[in-house]
Protein backbone atom coordinates (compact mmCIF):
# COMPACT_ATOMS: atom_id res chain seq x y z
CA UNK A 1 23.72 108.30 43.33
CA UNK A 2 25.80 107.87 40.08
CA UNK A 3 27.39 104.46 39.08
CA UNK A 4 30.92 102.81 38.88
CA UNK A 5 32.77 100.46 36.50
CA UNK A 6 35.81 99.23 37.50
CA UNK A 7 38.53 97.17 35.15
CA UNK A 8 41.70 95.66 35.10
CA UNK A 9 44.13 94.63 32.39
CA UNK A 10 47.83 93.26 32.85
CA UNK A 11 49.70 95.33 30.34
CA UNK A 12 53.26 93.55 31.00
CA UNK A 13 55.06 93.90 27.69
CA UNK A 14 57.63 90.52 27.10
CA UNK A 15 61.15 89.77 28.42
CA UNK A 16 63.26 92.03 26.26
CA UNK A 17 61.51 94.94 26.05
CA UNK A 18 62.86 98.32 26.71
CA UNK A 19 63.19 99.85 30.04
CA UNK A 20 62.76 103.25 30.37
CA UNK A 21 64.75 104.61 27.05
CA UNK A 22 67.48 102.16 27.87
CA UNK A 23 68.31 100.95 24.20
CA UNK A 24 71.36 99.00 24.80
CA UNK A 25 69.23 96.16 26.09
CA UNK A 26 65.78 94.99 27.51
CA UNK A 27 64.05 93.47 30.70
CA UNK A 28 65.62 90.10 31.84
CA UNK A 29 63.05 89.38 33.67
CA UNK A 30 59.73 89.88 35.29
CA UNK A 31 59.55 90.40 39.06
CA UNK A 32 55.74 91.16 39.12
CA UNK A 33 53.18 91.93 36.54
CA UNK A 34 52.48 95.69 35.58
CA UNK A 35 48.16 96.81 35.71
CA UNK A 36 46.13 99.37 34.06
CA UNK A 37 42.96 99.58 36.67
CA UNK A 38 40.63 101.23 35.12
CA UNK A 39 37.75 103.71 36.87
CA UNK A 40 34.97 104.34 34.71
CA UNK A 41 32.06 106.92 36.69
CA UNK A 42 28.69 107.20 34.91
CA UNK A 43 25.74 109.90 35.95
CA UNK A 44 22.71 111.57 33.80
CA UNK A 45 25.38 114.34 32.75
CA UNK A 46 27.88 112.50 31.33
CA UNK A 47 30.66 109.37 31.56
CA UNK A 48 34.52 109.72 32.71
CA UNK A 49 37.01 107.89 32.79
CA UNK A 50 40.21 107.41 35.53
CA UNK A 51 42.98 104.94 34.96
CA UNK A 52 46.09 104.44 37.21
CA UNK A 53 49.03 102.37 35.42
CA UNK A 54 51.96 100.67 35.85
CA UNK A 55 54.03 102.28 33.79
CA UNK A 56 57.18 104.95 34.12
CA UNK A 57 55.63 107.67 31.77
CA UNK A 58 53.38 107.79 28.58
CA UNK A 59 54.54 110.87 26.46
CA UNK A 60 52.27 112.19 23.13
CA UNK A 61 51.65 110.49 20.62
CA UNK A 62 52.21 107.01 23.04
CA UNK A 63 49.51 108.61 25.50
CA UNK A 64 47.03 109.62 22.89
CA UNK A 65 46.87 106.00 21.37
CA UNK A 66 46.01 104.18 24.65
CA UNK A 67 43.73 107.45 25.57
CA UNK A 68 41.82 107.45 21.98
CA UNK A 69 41.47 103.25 22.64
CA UNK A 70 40.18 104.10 26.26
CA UNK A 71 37.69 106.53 25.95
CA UNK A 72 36.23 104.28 22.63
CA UNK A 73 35.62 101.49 24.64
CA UNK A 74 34.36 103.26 27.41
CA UNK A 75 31.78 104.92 25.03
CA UNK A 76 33.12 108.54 26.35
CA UNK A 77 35.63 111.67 25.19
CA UNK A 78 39.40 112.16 25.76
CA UNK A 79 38.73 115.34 27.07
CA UNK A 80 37.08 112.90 29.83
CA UNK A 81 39.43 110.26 29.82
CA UNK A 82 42.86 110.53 31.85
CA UNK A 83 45.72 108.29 32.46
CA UNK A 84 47.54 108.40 35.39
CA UNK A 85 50.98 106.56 35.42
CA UNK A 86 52.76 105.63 38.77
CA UNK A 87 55.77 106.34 37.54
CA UNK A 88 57.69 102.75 38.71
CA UNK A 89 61.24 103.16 37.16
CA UNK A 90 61.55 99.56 36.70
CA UNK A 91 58.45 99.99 33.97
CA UNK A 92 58.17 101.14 30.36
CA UNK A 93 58.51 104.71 29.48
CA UNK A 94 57.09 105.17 26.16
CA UNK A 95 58.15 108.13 24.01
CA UNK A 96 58.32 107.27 20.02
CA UNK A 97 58.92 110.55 19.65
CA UNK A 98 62.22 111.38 21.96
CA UNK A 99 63.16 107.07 21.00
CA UNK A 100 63.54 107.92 17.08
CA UNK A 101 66.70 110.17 18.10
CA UNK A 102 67.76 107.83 20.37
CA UNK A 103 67.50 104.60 18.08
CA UNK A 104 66.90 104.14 14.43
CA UNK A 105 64.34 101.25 14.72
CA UNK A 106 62.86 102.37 17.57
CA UNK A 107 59.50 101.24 16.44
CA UNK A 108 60.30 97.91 16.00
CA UNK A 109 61.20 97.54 19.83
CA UNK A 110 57.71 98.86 21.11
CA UNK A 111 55.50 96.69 18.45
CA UNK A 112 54.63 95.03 21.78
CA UNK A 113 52.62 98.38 22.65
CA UNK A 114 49.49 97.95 20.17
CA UNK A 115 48.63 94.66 21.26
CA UNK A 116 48.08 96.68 24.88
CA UNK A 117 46.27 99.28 23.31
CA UNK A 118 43.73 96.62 22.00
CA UNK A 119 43.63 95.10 25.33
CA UNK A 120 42.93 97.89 26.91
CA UNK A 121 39.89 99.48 25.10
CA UNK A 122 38.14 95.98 24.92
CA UNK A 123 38.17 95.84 28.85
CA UNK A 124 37.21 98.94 28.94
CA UNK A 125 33.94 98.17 26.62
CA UNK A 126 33.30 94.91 28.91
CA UNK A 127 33.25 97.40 31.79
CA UNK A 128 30.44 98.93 30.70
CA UNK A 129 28.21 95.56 31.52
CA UNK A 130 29.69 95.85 34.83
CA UNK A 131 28.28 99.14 36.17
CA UNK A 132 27.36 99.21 39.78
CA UNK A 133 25.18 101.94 42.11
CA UNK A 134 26.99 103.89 44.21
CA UNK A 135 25.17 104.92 47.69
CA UNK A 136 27.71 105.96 49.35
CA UNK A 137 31.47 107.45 49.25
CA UNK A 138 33.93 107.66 51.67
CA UNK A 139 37.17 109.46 52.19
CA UNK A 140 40.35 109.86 55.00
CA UNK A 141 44.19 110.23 55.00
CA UNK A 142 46.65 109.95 57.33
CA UNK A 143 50.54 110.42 57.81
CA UNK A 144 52.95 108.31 56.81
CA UNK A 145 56.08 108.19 58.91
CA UNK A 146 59.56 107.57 57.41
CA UNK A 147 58.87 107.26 53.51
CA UNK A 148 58.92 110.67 51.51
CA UNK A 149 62.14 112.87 51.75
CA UNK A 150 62.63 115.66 49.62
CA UNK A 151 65.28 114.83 47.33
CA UNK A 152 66.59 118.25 46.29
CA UNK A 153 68.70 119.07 49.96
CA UNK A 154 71.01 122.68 50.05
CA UNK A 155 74.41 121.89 52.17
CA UNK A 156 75.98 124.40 54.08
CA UNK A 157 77.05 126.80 50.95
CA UNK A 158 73.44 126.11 49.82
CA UNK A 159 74.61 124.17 46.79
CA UNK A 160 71.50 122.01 46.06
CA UNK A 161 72.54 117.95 46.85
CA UNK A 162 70.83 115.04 45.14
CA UNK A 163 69.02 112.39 47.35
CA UNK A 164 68.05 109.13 45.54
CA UNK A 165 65.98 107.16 45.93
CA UNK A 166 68.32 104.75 46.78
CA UNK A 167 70.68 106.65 48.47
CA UNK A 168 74.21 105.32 49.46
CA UNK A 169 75.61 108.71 51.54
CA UNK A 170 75.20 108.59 54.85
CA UNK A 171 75.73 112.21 55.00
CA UNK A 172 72.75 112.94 52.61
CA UNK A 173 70.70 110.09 54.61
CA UNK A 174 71.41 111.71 58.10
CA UNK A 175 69.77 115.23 56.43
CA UNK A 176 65.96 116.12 57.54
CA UNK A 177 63.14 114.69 55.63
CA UNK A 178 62.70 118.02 54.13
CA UNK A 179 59.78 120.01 52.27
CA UNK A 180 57.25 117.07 51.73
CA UNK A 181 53.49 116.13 51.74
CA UNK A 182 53.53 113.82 54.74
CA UNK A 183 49.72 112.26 54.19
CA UNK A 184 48.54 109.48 52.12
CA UNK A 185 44.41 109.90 50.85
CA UNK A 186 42.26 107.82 50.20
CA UNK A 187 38.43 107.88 48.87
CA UNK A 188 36.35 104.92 48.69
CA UNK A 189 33.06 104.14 47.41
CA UNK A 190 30.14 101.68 48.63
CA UNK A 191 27.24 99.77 46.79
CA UNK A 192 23.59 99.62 47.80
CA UNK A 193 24.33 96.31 49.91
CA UNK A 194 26.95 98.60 52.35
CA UNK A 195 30.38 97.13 50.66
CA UNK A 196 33.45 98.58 49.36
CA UNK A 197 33.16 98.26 45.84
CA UNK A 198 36.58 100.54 45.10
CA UNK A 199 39.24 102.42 46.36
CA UNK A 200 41.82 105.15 45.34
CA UNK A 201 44.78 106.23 47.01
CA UNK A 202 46.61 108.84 46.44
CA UNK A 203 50.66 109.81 47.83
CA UNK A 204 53.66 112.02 46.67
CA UNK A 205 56.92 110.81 46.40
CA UNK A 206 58.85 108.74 43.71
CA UNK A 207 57.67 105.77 43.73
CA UNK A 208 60.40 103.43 42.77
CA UNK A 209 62.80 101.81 45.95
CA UNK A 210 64.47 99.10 44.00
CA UNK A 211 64.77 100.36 40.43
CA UNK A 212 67.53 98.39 38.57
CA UNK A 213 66.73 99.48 35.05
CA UNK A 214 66.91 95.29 34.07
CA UNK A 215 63.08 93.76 34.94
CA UNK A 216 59.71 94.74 34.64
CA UNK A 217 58.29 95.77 38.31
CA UNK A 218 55.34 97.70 39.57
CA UNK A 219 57.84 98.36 42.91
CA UNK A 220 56.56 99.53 46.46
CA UNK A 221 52.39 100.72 44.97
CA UNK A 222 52.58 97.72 43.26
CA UNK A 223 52.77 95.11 46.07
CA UNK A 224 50.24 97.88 48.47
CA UNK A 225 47.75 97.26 46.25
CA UNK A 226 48.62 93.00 45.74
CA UNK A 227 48.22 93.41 50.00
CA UNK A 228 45.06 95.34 49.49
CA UNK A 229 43.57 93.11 46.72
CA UNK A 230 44.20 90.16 49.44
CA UNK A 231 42.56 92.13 52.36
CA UNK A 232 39.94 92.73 50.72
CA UNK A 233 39.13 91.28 47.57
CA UNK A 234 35.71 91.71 46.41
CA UNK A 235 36.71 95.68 45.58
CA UNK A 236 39.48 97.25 43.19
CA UNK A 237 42.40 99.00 44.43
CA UNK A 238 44.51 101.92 42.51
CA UNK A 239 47.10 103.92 43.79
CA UNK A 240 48.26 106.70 42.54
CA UNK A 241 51.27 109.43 42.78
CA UNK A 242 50.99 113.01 43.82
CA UNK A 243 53.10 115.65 42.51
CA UNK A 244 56.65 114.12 43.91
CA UNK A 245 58.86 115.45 41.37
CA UNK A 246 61.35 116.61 44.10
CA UNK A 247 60.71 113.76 46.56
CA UNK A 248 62.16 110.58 47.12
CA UNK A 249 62.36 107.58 49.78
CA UNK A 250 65.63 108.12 49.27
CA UNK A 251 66.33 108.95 53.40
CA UNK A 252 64.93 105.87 54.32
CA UNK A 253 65.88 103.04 52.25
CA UNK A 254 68.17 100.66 51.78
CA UNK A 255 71.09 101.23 49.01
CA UNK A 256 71.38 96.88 48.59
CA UNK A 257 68.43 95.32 50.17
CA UNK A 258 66.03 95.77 47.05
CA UNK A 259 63.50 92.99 48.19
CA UNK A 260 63.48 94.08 51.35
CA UNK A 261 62.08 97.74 50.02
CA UNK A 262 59.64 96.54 48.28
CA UNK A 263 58.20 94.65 51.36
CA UNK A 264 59.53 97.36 53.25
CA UNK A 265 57.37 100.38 51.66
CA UNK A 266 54.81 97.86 50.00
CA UNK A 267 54.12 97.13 53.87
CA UNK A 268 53.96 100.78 54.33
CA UNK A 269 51.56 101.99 52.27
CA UNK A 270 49.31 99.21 52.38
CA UNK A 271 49.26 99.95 56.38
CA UNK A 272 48.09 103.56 55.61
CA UNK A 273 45.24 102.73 52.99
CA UNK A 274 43.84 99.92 55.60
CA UNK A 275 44.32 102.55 58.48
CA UNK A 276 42.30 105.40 55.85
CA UNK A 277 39.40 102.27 55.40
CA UNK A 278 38.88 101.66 58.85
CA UNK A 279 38.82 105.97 59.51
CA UNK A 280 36.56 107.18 55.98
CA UNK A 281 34.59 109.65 56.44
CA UNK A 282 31.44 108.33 54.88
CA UNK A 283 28.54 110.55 53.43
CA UNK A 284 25.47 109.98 50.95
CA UNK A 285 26.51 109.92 47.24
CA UNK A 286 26.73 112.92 45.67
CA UNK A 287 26.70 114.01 42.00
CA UNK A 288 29.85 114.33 39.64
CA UNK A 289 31.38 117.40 38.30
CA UNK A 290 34.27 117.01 36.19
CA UNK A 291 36.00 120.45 35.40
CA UNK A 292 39.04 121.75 33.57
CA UNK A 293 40.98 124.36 32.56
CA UNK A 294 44.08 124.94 31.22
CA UNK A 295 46.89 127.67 30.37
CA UNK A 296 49.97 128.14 27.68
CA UNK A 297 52.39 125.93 28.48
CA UNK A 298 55.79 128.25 29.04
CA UNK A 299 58.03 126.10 26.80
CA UNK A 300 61.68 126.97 26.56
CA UNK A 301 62.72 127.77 23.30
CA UNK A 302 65.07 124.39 21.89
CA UNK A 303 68.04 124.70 20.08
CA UNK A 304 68.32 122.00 18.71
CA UNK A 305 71.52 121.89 17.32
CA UNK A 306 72.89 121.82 20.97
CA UNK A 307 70.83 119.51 21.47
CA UNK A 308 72.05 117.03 18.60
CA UNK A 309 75.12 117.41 19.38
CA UNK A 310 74.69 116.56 22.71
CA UNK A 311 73.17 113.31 21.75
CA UNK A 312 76.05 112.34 19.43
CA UNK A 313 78.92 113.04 22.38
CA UNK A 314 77.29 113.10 26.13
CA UNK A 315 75.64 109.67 26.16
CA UNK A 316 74.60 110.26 29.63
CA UNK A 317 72.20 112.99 28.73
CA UNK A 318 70.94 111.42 25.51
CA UNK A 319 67.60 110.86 26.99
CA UNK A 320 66.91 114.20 28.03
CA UNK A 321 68.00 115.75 24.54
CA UNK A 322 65.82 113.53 22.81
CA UNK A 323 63.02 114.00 25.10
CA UNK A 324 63.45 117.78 24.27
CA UNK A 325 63.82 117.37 20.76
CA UNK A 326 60.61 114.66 20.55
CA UNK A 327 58.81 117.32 23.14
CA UNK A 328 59.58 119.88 19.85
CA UNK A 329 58.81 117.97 17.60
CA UNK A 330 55.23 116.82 18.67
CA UNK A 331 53.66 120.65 20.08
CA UNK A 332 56.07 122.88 21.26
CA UNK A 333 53.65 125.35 22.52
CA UNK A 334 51.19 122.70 24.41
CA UNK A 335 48.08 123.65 26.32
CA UNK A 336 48.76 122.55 29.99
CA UNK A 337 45.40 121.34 30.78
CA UNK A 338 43.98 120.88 34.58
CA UNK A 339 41.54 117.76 34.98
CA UNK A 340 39.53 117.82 38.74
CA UNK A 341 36.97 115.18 39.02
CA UNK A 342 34.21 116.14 42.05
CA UNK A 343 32.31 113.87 43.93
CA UNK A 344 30.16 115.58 46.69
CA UNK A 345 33.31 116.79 49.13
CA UNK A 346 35.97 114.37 47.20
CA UNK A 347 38.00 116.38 44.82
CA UNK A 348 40.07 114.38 42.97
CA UNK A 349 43.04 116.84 40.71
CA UNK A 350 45.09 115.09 37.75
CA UNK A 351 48.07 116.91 36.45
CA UNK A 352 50.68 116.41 33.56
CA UNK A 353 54.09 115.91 33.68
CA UNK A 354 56.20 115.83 37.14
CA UNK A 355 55.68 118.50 39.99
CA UNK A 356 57.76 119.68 42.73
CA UNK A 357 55.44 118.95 45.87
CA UNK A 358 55.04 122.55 46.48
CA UNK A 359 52.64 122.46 43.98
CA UNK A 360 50.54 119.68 45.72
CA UNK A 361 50.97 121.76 49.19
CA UNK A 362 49.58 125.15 47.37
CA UNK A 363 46.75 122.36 46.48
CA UNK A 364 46.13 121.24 49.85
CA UNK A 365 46.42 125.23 51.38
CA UNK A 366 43.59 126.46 48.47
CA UNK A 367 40.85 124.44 50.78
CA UNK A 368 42.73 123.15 54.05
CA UNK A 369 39.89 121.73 55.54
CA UNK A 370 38.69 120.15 52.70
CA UNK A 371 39.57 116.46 50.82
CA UNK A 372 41.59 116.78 47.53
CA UNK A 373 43.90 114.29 46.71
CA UNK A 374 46.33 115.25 43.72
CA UNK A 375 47.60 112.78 41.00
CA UNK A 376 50.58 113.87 39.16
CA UNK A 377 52.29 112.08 35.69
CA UNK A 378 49.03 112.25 34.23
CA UNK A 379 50.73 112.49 30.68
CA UNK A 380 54.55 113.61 31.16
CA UNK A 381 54.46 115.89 28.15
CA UNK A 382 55.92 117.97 30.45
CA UNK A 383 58.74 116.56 32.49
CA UNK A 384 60.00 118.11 35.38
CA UNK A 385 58.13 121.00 36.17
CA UNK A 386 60.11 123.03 38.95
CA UNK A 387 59.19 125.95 41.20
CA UNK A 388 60.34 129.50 39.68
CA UNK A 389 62.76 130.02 42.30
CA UNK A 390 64.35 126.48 41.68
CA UNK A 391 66.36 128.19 38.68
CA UNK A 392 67.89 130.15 40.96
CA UNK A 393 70.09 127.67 42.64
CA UNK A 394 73.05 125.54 41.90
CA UNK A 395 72.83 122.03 41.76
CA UNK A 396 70.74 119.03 41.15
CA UNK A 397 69.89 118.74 37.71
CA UNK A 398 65.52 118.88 37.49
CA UNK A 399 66.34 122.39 36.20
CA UNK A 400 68.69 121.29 33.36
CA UNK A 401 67.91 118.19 32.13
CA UNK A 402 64.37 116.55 31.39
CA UNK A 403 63.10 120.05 31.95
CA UNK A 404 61.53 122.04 29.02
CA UNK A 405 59.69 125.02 31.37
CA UNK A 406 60.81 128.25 32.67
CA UNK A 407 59.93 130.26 35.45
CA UNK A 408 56.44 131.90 34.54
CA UNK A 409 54.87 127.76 34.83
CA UNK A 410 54.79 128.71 38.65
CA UNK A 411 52.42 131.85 38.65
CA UNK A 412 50.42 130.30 35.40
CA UNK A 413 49.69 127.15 37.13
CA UNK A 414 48.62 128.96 40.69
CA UNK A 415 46.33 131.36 38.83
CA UNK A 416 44.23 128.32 37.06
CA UNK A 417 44.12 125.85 39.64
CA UNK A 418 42.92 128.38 41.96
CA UNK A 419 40.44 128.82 39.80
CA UNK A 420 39.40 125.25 39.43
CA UNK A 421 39.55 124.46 42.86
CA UNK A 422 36.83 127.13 44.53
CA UNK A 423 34.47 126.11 42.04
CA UNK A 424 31.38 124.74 43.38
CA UNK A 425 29.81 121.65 42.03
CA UNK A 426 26.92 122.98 43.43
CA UNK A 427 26.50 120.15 45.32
């Protein structure tokens, strides 16, 4: 048996505030609040810590702040502390070090962001009064039909076409759903009275379906987990997304009808977790093994006089220069480090930056008939992080912009994560 402290803070920053690195103006308004739910697992060997949030992307120095606050008030490390960011659109995307190139007083329009920090690490230390036995844990998944597509789709020449998530084209719409991970996992956890104290759910694809780029919205996960939080109320809820760097719901929703995606996919995914509740698998408690490991990260080498230049004339590219110029700046030659938390047959596997899905199916192939659930954007230090052969072919633009790898991140990441994944707990 170990224990389990669960926490939530609202960590919506004011009307005005920047969305994604969109300087030219703010959020006009708020169409739903933005959570950090907090998981905080306790045993004799140690404490960790597991937070889903609301938020587009926390890059270096941004993630390290809330991480540091975290793991203080949880009374544990950062190497056992992670932060797991949805990766909503319409939601803040903190990078001071890529928003310094991209506005002079950057600062000033984030001052919002320490007040959350604070927030954040004092629920965190009221958490700890909260602790509860855990008897039992459950897990399941099950398909979801008509939500992920792969965005990246070759036409006829095998010229790589973009898929949004909103997509308008018809032509791109009427395309197969592609290379995807079709099933959404969830794990859940009992007390000694029989109840579902918690749950975590776990699905790859982009998760935005009416991004606008003008409010503050938690999108499609957000409103699952408001459904699940209604269903059932007495536990927490946290979703979180897999590696869906190259996926989108772009096939299946609506270009105009932004309300009606929300409630659409919200719908969706709340159906699956209730479907995985009523179908867990449900064994004794087990103990917790928390492992890592971690590789060179194969960094492309930045010019960055390209770079500013590019910033200076191509305004719709400035983000990604300054995103590889703050990348640079902050630790150009970066550890990629693999977290896997273990509980008895759960494995639970949080990864920086964004992933294709392949990644997430090489995952799932390691241990086929076993549960692992992956959780990408775990810090986006990264950004996209393609297969090798993906900078092979012509089109779509993960390869070119907000990219900073090269090839050799494929074989690197399968040799360590194979490694880390056929380790026994010894359970």
């Amino acid at each position: 048996m170990f224990r389990l402290a669960t926490f939530k803070v609202d960590c919506t920053p004011p009307c005005g505030a920047v969305v994604g690195l969109n300087f030219q103006g703010g959020a006009e308004f708020i169409r739903d609040p933005l959570y950090l739910r907090g998981y905080i697992f306790s045993d004799g060997n140690g404490r960790y810590l597991v937070a889903s949030m609301d938020y587009c992307t926390l890059l270096h120095s941004a993630y390290e702040q809330l991480q540091t606050a975290l793991a203080e008030g949880a009374g544990t490390s950062v190497e056992h502390t992670v932060i797991h960011c949805i990766h909503q659109h319409d939601a803040p995307l903190i990078d001071f070090e890529a928003a310094k190139y991209i506005h002079p007083q950057a600062h000033l329009r984030f001052s919002w962001y320490s007040g959350i920090i604070d927030k954040c690490r004092q629920a965190a230390a009221a958490a700890l009064n909260d602790f509860v036995g855990i008897t039992e844990t459950g897990f399941s998944e099950c398909r979801l039909h008509g939500y992920a597509s792969n965005r990246r789709m070759p036409d006829k020449d095998g010229r790589i076409q973009v898929r949004l998530s909103r997509c308008a084209e018809q032509a791109l719409k009427d395309l197969p759903a592609g290379i995807i991970d079709p099933m959404l996992r969830t794990c859940a956890f009992k007390d000694i009275h029989g109840g579902i104290v918690a749950t975590m759910s776990f699905y790859a694809t982009h998760p935005q379906v009416a991004n606008t780029g003008n409010k503050f919205s938690a999108d499609a996960p957000g409103e699952a987990v408001r459904l699940m939080e209604e269903q059932i109320p007495e536990a927490a809820h946290a979703f979180f997304t897999g590696t869906g760097g190259n996926v989108t719901a772009g096939k299946y929703t609506s270009a105009d009808d932004l309300e009606g995606n929300i409630l659409k996919f919200g719908r969706k995914l709340a159906d699956g977790i209730s479907a995985n509740i009523k179908g867990m698998q449900w064994e004794a408690a087990a103990n917790i093994a928390w492992r890592q490991t971690s590789f060179t990260f194969p960094a492309v080498t930045v010019d960055r006089n390209k770079l500013i230049a590019m910033l200076r004339k191509d305004h719709g590219h400035a983000a990604s220069a300054a995103a590889l110029l703050g990348a640079d700046d902050f630790n150009p030659s970066a550890e990629y480090v693999i977290n896997m938390l273990q509980i008895g047959s759960i494995r639970l596997v949080l990864l920086p930056g964004e992933p294709f899905v392949e990644y997430q199916l090489y995952i799932q192939s390691l241990i086929p008939d076993e549960f692992v659930a992956v959780a990408a954007n775990c810090r986006d230090d990264f950004l996209y992080l393609p297969l090798a052969a993906s900078f092979d072919e012509t089109g779509g633009y993960e390869t070119e912009y907000f990219c900073r790898t090269t090839p050799e991140f494929e074989p690197r990441f399968k040799d360590a994560v194979s490694t880390l994944i056929s380790q026994n707990s010894g359970k």
